[in-house]
Protein backbone atom coordinates (compact mmCIF):
# COMPACT_ATOMS: atom_id res chain seq x y z
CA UNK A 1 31.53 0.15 71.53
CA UNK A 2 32.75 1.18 68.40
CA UNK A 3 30.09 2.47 65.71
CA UNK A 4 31.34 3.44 62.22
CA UNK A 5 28.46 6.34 62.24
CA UNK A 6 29.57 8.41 64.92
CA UNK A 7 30.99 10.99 62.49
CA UNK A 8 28.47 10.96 60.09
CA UNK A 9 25.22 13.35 60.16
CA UNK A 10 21.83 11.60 58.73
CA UNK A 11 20.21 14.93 59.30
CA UNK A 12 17.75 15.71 61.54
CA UNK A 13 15.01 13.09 60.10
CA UNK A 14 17.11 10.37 60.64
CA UNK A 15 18.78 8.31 63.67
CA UNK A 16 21.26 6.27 62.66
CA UNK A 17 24.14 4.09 64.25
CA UNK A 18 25.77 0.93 62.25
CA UNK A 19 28.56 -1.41 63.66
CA UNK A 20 30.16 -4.69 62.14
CA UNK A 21 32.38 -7.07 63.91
CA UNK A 22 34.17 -10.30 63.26
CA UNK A 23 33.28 -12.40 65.69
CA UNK A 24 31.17 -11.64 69.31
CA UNK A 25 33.69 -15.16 70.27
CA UNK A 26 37.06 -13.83 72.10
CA UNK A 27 38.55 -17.33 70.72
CA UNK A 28 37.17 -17.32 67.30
CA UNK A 29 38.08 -14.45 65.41
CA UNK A 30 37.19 -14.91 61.70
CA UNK A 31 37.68 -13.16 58.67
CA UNK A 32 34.88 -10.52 58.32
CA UNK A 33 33.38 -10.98 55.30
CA UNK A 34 30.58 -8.38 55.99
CA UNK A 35 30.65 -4.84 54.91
CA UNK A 36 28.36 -1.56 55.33
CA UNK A 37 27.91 1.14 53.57
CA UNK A 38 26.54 4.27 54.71
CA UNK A 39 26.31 7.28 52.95
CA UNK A 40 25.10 10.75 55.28
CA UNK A 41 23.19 13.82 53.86
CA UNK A 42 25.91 15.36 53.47
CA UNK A 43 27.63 13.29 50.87
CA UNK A 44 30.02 11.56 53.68
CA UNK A 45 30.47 8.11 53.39
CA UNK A 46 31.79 4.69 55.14
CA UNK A 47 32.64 1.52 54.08
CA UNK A 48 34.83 -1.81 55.23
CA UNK A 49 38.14 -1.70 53.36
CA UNK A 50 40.31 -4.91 54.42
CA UNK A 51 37.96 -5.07 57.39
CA UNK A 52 38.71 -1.37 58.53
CA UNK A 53 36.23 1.14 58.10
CA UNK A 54 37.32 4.20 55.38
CA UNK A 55 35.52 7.21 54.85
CA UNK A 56 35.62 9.30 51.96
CA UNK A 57 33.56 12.42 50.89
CA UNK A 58 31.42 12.03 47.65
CA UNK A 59 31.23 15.36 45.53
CA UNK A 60 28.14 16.44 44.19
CA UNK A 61 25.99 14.06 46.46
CA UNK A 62 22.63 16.25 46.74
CA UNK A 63 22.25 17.63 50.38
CA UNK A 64 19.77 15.16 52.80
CA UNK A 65 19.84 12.18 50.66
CA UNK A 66 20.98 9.00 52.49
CA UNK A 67 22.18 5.41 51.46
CA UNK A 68 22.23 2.99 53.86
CA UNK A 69 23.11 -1.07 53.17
CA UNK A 70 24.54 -4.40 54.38
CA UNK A 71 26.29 -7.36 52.46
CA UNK A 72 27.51 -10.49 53.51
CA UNK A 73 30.02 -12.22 51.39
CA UNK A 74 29.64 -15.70 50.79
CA UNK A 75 32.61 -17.42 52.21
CA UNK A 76 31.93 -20.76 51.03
CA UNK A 77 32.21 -19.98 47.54
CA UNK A 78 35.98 -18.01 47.77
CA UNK A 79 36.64 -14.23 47.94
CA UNK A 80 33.70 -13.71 49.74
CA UNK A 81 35.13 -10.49 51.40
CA UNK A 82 36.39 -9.31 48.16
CA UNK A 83 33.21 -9.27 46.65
CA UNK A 84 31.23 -7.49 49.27
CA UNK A 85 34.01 -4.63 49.50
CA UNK A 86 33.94 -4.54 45.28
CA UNK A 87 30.14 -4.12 45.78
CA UNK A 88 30.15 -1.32 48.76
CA UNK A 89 32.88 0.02 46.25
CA UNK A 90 31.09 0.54 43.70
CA UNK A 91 27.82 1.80 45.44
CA UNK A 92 30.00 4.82 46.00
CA UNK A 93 29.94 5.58 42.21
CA UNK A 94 26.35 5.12 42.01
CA UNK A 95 24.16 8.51 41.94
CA UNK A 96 21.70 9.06 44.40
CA UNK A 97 18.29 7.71 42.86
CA UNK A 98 15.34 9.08 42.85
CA UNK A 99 12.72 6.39 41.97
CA UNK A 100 13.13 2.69 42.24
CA UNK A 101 13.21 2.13 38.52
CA UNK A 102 16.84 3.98 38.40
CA UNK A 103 18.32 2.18 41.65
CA UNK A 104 16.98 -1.14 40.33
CA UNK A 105 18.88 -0.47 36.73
CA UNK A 106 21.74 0.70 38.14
CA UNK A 107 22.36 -2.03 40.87
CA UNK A 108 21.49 -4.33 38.43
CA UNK A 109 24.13 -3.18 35.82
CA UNK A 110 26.73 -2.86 38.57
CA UNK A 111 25.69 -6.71 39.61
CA UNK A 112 26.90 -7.62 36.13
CA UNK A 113 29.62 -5.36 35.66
CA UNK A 114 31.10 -7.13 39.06
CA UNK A 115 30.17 -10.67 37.86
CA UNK A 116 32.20 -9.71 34.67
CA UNK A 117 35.58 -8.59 36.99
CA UNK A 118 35.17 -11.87 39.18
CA UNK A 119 34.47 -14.57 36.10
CA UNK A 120 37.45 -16.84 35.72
CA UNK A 121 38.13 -17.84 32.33
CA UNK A 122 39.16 -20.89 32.93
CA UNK A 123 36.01 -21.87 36.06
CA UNK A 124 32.83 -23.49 34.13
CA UNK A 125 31.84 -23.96 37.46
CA UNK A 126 29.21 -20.61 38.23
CA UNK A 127 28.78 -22.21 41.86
CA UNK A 128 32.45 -21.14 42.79
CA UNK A 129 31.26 -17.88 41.61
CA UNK A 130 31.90 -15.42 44.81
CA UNK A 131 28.61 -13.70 45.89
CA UNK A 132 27.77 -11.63 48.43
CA UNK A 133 24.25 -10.19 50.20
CA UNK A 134 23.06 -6.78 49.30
CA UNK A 135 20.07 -5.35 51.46
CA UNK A 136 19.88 -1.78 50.92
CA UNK A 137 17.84 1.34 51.91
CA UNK A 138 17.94 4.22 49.59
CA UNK A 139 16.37 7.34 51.34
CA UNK A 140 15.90 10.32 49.28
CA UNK A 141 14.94 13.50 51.56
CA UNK A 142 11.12 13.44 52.97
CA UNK A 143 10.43 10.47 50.89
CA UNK A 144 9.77 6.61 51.54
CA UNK A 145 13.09 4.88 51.79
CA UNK A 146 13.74 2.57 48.33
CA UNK A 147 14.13 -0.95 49.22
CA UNK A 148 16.81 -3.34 46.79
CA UNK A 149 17.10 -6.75 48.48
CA UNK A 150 19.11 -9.75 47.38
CA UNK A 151 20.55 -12.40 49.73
CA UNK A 152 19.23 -13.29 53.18
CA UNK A 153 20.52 -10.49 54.84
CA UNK A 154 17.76 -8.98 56.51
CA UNK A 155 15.37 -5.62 57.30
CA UNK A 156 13.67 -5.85 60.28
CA UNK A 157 10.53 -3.12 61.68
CA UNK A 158 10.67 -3.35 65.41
CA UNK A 159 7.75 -2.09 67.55
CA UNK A 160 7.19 -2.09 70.98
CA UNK A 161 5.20 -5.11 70.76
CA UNK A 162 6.12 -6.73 68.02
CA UNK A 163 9.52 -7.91 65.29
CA UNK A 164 8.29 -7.81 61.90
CA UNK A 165 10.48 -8.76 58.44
CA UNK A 166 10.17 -6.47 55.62
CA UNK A 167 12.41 -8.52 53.21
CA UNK A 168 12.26 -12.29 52.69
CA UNK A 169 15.23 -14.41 52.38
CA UNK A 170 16.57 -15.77 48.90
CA UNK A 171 16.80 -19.19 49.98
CA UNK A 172 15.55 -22.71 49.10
CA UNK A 173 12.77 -22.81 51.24
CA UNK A 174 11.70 -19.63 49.22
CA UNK A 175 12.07 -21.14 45.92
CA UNK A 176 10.34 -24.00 46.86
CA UNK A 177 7.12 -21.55 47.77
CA UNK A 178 7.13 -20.01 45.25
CA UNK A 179 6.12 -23.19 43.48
CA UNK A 180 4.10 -24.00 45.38
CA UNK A 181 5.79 -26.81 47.58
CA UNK A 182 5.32 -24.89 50.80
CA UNK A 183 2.59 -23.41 52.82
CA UNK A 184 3.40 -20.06 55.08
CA UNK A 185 3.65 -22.24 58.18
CA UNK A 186 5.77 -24.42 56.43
CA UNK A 187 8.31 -21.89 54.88
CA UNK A 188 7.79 -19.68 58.14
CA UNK A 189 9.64 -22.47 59.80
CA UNK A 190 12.09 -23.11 57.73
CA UNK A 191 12.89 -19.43 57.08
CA UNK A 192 12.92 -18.06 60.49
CA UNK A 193 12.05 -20.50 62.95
CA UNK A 194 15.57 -22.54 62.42
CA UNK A 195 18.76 -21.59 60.33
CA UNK A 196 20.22 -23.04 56.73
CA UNK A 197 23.25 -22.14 55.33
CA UNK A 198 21.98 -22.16 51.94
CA UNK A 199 21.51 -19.37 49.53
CA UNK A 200 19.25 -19.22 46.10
CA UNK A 201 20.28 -15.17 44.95
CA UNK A 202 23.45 -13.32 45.77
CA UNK A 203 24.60 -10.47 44.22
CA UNK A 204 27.64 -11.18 41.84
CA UNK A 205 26.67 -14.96 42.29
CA UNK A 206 23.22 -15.01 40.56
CA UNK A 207 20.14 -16.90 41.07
CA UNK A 208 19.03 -20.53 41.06
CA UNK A 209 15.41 -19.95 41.78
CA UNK A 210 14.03 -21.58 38.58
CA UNK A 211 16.18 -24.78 38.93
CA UNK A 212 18.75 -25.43 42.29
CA UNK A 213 20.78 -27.14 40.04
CA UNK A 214 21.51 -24.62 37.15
CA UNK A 215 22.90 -21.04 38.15
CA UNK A 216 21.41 -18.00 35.97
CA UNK A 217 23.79 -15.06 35.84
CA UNK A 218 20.87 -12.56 36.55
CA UNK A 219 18.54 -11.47 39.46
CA UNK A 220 15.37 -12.28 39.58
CA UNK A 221 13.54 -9.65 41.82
CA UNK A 222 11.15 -11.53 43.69
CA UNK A 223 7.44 -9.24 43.66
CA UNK A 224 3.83 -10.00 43.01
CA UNK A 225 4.03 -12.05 39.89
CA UNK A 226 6.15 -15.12 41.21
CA UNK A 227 5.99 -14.71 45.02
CA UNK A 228 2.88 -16.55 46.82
CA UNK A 229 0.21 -14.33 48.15
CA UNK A 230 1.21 -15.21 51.99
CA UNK A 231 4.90 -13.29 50.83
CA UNK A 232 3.58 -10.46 48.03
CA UNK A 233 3.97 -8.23 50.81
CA UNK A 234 7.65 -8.79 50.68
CA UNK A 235 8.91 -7.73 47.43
CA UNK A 236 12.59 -7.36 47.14
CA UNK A 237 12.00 -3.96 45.43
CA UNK A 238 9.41 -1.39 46.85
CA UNK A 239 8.96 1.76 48.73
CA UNK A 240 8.77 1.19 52.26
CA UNK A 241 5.96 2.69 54.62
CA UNK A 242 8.31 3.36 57.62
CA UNK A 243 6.83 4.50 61.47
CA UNK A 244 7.92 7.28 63.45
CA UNK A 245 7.58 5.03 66.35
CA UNK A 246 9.46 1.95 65.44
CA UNK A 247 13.20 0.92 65.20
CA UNK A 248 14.53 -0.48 61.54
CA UNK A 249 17.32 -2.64 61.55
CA UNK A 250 18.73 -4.13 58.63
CA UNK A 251 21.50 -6.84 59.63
CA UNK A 252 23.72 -9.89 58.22
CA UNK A 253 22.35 -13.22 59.40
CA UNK A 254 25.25 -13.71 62.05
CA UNK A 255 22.76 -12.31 64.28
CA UNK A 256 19.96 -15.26 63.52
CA UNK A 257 22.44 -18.55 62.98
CA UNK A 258 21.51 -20.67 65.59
CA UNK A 259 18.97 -23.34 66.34
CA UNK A 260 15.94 -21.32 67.21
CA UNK A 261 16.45 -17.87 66.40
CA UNK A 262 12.60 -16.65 67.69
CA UNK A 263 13.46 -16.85 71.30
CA UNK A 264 16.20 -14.88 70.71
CA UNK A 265 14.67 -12.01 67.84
CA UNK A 266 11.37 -11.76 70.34
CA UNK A 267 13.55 -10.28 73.05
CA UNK A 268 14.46 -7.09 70.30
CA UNK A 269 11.15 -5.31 71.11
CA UNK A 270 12.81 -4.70 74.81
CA UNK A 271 16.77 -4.88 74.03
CA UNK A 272 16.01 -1.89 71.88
CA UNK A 273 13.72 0.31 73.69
CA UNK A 274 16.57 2.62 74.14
CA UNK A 275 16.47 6.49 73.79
CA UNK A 276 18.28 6.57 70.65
CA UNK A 277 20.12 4.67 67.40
CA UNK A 278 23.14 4.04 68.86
CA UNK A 279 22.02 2.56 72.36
CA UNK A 280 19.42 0.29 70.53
CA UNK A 281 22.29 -0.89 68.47
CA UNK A 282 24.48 -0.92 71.77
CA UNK A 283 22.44 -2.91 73.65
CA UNK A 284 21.82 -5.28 70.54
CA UNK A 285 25.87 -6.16 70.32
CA UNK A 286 26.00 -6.73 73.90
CA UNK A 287 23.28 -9.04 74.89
CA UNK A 288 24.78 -11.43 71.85
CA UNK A 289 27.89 -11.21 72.93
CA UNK A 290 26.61 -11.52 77.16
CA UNK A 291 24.06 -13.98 75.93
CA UNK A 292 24.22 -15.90 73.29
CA UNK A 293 21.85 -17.85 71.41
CA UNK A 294 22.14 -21.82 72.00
CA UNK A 295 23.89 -23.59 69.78
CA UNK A 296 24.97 -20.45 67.96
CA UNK A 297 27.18 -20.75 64.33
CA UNK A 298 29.78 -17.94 65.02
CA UNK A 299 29.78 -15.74 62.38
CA UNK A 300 30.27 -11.98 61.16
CA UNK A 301 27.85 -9.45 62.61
CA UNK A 302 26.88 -6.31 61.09
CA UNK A 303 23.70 -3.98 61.35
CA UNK A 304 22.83 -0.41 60.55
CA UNK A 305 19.52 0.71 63.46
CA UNK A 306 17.80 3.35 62.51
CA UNK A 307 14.96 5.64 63.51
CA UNK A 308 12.54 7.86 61.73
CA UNK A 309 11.90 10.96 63.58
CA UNK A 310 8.65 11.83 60.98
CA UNK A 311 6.52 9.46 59.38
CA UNK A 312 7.24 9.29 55.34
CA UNK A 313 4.02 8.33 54.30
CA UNK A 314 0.99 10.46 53.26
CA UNK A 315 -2.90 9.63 53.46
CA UNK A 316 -4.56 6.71 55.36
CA UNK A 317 -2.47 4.56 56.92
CA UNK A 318 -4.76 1.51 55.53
CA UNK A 319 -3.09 2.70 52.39
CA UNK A 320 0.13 1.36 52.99
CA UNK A 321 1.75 -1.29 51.29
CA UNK A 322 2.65 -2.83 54.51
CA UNK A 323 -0.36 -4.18 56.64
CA UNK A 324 -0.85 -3.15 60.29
CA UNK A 325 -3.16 -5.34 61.24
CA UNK A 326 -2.26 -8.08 64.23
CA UNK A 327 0.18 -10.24 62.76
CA UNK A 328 -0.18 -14.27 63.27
CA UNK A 329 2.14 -15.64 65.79
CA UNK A 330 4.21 -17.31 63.37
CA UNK A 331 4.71 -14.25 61.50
């Protein structure tokens, strides 16, 4: 299989192996509107340019720091390719960070600086507005990875025994929790236990959280002050407590678009007990493609996997802002 990581060096903290195809369908063969970008400790990079990876080597990039993301461009709303590849574009000119205050501003400013390029003078209509996903991991070395989420792209901790999101989706079933309108069982279901093709945040696009009907140009990160408690856990922008012993997987929702997705993600715990990154991710590609999901939505697939050879938090582990106690079954 072909992985867009095999020449790139993470370091030896970090396991890493990322892939993105079209299509798993040998008779449907869309346009991929995914892209990845991956940036190594050694300043090497990879992106999708007109659906073929490009690398490029980034001067100056500070030795063991890594970037790591996945966007989806929204094809319903026009140019959805073209505005994940301007996004994973411009990601290149952005520094490495080293808190989440400076990756926040400067994703944010390059989220307008983009929705400038791609306004339309003569469009009143922001809903045509292209968008794209942006789930990112920004890894600075021996520190937490950085989390900036928008979109319903995905991050995923996988355990032995269990498949656990870390990010949660900017969709209407979200919005609708966040006033209120849902319980967790509720928005659990609509969230992960079936799939929408609806969005309420894209990067480029904006958000309609406050009112579905009325696009704001901005972001709104989604944290403690507006999420319920059932989802505070889940801010879009946090450090991460990550395990030594479990597989990360951040991924485009081509890989959950069918009409139970569960039965499908609770197999991950075994499809990617492998011995490394790039046989987890592998063995991920190939069961989809050998089989599939009922009633699967063919779409673009695209996932980085990676490993943590050393745990990046210090103190108690009770400490954490991630909980590690027994998780419900619907969550």
């Amino acid at each position: 299989m072909t992985r867009i990581t095999d020449q790139l060096n993470f370091g030896p903290g970090l396991d890493v192996a990322a892939r993105s195809s079209a299509s798993i369908s040998k008779l449907q063969a869309p346009e991929n509107q995914d892209n990845l970008l991956l940036i190594d400790a050694n300043g090497r990079a990879v992106l999708l340019r007109d659906q073929t990876p490009q690398t490029t080597q980034l001067p100056d990039w500070p030795q063991g720091h890594v970037r790591l993301a996945v966007l989806d461009g929204m094809g319903g709303h026009g140019h959805g390719r073209q505005a994940a590849e301007a996004v994973a574009t411009g990601l290149l000119r952005i520094p490495a960070c080293a808190t989440q205050e400076e990756l926040s501003a400067r994703l944010d400013q390059l989220h307008r600086d983009l929705q400038a390029r791609f306004a339309r003078p003569d469009d009143h209509d922001t809903f045509r507005r292209p968008g794209t996903t942006l789930t990112l991991l920004e890894i600075p070395p021996g520190r937490e990875p950085m989390l900036y989420h928008a979109g319903d792209s995905r991050l995923y901790e996988i355990t032995q025994q269990t498949v656990k999101p870390l990010t949660a989706d900017h969709v209407p079933a979200t919005a609708f929790a966040m006033h209120g309108l849902l319980d967790e069982q509720e928005w659990w279901q609509q969230v992960h236990g079936e799939h929408r093709a609806q969005i309420s945040q894209a990067y480029i696009l904006g958000n309609a959280f406050t009112n579905p009907q009325v696009l704001d140009d901005g972001l709104l990160p989604l944290d403690a002050t507006n999420l319920p408690p059932f989802l505070r856990h889940l801010a879009d922008r946090r450090a991460v407590a990550v395990r030594a012993d479990a597989t990360y997987l951040l991924a485009t929702d081509g890989f959950w678009s069918c009409a139970r997705p569960q039965p499908w993600i609770e197999r991950w715990p075994e499809l990617l007990a492998q011995p490394d990154a790039g046989h987890a991710l592998d063995a991920l590609f190939s069961d989809y493609a050998h089989n599939p999901p009922p009633q699967l939505h063919i779409d673009n697939l695209s996932a980085i996997v990676v490993r943590f050879a050393t745990p990046k938090t210090v103190g108690n582990v009770d400490e954490t802002a991630l909980p590690t106690a027994p998780i419900p079954s619907h969550f």
